[in-house]
N, C-alpha and C. Protein backbone atom coordinates (compact mmCIF):
# COMPACT_ATOMS: atom_id res chain seq x y z
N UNK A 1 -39.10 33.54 -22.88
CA UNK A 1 -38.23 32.89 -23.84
C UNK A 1 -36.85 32.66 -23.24
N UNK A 2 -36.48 33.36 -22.80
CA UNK A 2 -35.19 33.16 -22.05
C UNK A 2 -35.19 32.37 -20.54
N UNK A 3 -35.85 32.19 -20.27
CA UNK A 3 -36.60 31.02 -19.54
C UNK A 3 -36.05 30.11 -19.86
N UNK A 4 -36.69 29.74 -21.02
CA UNK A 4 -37.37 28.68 -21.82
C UNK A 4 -35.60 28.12 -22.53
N UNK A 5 -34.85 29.27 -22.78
CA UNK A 5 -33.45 29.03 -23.33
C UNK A 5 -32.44 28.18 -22.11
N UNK A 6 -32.61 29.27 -20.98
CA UNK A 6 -31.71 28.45 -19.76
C UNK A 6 -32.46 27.30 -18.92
N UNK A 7 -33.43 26.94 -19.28
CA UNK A 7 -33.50 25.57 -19.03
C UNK A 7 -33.24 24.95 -20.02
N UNK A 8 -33.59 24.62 -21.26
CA UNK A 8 -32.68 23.43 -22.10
C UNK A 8 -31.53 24.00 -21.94
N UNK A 9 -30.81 24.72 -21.95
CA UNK A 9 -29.43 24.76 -22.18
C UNK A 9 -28.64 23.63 -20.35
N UNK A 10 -29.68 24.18 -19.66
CA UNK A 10 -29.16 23.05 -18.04
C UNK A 10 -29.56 22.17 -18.11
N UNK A 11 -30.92 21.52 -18.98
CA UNK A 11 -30.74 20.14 -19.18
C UNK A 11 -30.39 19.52 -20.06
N UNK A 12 -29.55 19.71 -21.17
CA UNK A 12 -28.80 19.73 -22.23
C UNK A 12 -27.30 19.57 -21.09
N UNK A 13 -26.83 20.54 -20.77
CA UNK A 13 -25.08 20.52 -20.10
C UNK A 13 -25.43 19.22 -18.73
N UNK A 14 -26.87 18.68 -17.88
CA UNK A 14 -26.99 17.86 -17.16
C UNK A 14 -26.92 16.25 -17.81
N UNK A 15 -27.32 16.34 -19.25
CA UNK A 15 -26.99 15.08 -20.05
C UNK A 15 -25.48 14.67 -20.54
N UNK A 16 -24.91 16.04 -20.10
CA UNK A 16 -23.49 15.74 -21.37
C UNK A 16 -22.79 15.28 -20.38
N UNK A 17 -21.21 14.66 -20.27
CA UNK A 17 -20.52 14.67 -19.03
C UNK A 17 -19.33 14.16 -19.84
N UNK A 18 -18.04 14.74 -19.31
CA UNK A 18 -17.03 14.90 -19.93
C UNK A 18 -16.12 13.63 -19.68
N UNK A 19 -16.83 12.90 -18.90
CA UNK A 19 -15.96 11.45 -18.82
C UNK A 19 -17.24 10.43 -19.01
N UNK A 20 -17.46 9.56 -19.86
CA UNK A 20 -18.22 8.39 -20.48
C UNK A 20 -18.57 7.23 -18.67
N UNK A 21 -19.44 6.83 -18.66
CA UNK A 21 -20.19 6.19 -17.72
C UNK A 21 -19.10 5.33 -17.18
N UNK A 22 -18.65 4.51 -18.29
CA UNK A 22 -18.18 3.26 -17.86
C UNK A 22 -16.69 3.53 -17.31
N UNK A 23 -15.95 4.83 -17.81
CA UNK A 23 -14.74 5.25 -17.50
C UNK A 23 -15.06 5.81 -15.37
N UNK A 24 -16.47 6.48 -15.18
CA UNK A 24 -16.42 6.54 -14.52
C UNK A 24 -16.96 5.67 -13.37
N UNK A 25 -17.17 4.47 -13.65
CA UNK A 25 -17.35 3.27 -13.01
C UNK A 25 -15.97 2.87 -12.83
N UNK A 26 -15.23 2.43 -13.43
CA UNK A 26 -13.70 2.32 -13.40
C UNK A 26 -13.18 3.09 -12.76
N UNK A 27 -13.16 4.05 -12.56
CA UNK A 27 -12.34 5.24 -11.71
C UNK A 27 -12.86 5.01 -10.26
N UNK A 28 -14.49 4.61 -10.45
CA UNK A 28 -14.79 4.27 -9.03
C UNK A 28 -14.21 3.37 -7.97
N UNK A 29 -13.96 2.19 -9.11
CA UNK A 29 -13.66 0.87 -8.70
C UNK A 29 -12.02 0.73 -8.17
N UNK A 30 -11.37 1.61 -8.98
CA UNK A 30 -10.12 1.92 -8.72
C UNK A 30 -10.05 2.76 -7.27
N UNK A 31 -10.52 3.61 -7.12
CA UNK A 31 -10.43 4.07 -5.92
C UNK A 31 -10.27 3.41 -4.36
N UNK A 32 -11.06 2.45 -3.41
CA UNK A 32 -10.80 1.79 -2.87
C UNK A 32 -8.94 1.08 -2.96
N UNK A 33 -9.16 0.83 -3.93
CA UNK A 33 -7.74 -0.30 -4.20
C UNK A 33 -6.09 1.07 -3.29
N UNK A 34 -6.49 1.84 -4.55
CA UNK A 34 -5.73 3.42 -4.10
C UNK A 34 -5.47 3.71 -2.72
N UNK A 35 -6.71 3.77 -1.63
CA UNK A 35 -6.72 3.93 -0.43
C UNK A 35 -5.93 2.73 0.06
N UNK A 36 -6.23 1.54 -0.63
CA UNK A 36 -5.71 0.79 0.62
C UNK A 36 -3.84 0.66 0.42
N UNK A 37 -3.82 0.95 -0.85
CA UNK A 37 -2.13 1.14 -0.69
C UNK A 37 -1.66 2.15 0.15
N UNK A 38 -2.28 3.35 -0.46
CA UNK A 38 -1.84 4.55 0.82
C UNK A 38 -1.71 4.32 2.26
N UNK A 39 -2.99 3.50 2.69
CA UNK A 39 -2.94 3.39 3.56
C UNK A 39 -2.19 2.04 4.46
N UNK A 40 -1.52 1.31 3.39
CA UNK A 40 -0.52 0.73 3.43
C UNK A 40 0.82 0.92 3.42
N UNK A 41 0.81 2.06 2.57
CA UNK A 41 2.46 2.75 3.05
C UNK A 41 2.29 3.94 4.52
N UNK A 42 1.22 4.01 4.99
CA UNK A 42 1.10 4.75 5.93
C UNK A 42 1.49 3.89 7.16
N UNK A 43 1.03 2.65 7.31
CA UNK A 43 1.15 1.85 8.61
C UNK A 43 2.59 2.17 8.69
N UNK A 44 3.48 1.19 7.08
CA UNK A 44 5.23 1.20 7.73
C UNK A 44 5.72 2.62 8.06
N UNK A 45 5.25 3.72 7.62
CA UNK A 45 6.31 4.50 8.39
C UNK A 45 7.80 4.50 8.45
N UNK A 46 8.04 3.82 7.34
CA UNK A 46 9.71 4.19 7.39
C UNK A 46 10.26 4.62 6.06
N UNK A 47 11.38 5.00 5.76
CA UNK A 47 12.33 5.48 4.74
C UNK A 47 11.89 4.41 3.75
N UNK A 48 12.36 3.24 4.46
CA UNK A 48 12.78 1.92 3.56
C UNK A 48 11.57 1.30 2.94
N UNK A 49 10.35 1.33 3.57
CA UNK A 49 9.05 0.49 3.77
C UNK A 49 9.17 -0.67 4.12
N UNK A 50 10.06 -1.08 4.87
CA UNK A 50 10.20 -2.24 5.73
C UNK A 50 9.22 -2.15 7.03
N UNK A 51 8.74 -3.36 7.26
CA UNK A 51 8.02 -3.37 8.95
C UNK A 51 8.70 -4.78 9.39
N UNK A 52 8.37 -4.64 10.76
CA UNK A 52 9.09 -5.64 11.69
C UNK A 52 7.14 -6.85 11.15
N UNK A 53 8.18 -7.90 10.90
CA UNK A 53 7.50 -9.19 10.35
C UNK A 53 7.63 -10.12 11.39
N UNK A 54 6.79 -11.24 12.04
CA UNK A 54 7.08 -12.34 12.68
C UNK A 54 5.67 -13.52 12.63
N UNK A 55 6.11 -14.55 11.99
CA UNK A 55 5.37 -15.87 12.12
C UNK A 55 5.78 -16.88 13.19
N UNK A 56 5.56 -17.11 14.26
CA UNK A 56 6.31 -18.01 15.09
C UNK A 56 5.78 -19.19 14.32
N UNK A 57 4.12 -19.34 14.15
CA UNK A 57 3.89 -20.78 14.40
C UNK A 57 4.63 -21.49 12.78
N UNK A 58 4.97 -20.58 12.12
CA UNK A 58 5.78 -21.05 10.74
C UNK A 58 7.05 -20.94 11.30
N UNK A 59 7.82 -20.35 12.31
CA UNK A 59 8.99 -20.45 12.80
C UNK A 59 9.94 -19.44 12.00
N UNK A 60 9.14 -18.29 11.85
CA UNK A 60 9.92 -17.14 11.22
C UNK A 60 9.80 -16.16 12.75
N UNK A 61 11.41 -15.63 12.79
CA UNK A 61 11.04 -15.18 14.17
C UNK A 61 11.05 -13.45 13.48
N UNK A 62 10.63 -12.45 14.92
CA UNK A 62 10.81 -11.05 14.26
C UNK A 62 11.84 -10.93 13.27
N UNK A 63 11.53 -10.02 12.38
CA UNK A 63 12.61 -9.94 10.95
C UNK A 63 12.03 -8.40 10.53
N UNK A 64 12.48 -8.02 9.13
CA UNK A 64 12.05 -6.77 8.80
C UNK A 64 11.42 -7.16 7.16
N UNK A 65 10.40 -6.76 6.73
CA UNK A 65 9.83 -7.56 5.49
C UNK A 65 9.27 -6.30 5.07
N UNK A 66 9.86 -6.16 4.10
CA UNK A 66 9.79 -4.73 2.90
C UNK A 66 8.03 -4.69 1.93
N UNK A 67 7.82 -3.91 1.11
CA UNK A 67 7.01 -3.81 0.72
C UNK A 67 6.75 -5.01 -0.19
N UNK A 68 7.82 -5.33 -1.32
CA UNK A 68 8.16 -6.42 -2.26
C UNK A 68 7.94 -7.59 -1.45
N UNK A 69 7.94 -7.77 0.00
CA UNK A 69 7.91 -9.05 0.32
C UNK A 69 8.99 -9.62 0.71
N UNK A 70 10.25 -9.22 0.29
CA UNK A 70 12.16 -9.66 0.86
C UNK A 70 11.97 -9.70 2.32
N UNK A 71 13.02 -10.00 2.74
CA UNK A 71 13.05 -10.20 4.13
C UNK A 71 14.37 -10.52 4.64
N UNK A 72 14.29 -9.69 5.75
CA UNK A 72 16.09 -8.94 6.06
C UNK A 72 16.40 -8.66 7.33
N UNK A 73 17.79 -8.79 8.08
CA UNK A 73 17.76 -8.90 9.37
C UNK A 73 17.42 -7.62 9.81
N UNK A 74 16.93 -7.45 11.22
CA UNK A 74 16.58 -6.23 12.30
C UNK A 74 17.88 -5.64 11.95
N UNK A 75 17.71 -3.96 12.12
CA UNK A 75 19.08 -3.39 12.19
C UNK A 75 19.53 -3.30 13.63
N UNK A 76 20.04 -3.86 14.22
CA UNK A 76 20.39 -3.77 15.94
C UNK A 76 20.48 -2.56 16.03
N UNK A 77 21.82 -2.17 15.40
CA UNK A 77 22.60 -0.85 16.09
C UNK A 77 21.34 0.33 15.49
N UNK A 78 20.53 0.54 15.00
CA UNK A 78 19.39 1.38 14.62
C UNK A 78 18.48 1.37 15.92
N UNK A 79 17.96 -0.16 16.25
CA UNK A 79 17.43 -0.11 17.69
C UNK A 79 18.01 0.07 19.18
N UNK A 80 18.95 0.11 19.09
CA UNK A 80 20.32 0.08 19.90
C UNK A 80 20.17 2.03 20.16
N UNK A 81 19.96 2.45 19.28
CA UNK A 81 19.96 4.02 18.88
C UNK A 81 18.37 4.78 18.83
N UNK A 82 17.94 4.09 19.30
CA UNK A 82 16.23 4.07 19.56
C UNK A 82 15.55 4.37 18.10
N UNK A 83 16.39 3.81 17.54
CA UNK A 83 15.15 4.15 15.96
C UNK A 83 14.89 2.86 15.78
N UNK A 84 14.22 2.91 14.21
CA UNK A 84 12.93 2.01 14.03
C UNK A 84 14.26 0.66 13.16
N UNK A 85 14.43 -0.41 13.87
CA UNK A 85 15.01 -1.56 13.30
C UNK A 85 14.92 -1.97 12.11
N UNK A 86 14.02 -1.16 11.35
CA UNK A 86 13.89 -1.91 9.77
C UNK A 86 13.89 -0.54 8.86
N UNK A 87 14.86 0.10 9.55
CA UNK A 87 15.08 1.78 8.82
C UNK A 87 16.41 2.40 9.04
N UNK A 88 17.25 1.58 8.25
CA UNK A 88 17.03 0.54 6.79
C UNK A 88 17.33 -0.65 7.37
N UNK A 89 17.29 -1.72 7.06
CA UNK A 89 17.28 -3.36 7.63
C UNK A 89 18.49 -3.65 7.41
N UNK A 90 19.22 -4.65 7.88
CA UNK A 90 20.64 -5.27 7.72
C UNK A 90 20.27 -6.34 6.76
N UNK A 91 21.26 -7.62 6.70
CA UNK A 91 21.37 -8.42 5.99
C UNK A 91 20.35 -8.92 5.21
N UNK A 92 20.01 -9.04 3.84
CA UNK A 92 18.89 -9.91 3.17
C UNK A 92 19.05 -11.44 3.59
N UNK A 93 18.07 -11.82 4.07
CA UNK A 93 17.09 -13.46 4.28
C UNK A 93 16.72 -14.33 2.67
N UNK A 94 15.78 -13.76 2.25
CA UNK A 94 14.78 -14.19 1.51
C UNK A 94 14.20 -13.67 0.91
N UNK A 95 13.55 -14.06 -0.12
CA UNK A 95 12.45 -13.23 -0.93
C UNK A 95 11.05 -13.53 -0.67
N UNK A 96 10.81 -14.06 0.77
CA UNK A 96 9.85 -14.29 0.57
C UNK A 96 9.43 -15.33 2.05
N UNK A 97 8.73 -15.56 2.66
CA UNK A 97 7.97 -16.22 4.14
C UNK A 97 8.94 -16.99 3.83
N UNK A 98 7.96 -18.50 2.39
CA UNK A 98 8.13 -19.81 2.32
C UNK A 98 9.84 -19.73 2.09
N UNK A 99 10.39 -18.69 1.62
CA UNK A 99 12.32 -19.29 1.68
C UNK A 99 12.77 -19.11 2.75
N UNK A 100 12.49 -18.58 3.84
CA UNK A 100 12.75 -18.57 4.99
C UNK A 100 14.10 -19.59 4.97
N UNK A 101 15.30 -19.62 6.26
CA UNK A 101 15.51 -20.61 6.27
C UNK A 101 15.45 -21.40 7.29
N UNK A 102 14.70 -22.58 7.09
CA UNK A 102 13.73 -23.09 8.72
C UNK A 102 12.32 -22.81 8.61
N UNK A 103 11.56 -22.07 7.53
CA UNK A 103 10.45 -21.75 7.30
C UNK A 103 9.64 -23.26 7.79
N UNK A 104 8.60 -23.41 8.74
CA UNK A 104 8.02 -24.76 8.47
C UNK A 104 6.36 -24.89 9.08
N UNK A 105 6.05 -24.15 7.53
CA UNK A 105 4.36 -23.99 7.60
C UNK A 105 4.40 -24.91 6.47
């Protein structure tokens, strides 16, 4: 009998589940997305989340282009000082590739 008790009771607690199917399809689906930001703030590596940006054949030359997408001069005197030129960036450019000025893709 007690057998007979702890098995329905484990396949009874193997039916139940404390988060609904479809919530955990969603959580699945979300996941990927998660990694790839992380692993998007992992590449820049800096304070600021700026990385050194460059399009020649659009005629954007090296620059420093933040997470948002802005875009802002190299810090010289940062590289000058052997650190990373876009930590923190000098002057704002643009908000964006296409405002560039001279942009011509």
């Amino acid at each position: 009998m007690k057998f007979l008790s702890t098995l329905l009771l484990s396949a009874m607690a193997s039916m139940v589940t404390a988060v609904p199917v479809e919530e955990e399809a969603a959580v699945a689906a979300r996941v990927p997305a998660a990694e790839a930001e992380a692993a998007e703030l992992e590449t820049r590596q800096t304070a600021s989340g700026c990385i050194y940006f460059a399009a020649p054949r659009c005629c954007v030359p090296t620059v420093c282009q933040c997470a948002n997408g802005w875009i802002y001069q190299i810090n010289q005197d940062a590289m000058n000082a052997g650190r990373h030129g876009c930590d923190p960036p000098w002057g704002f450019i643009a908000t964006s590739n296409s405002r560039f000025p001279g942009y011509c893709c």
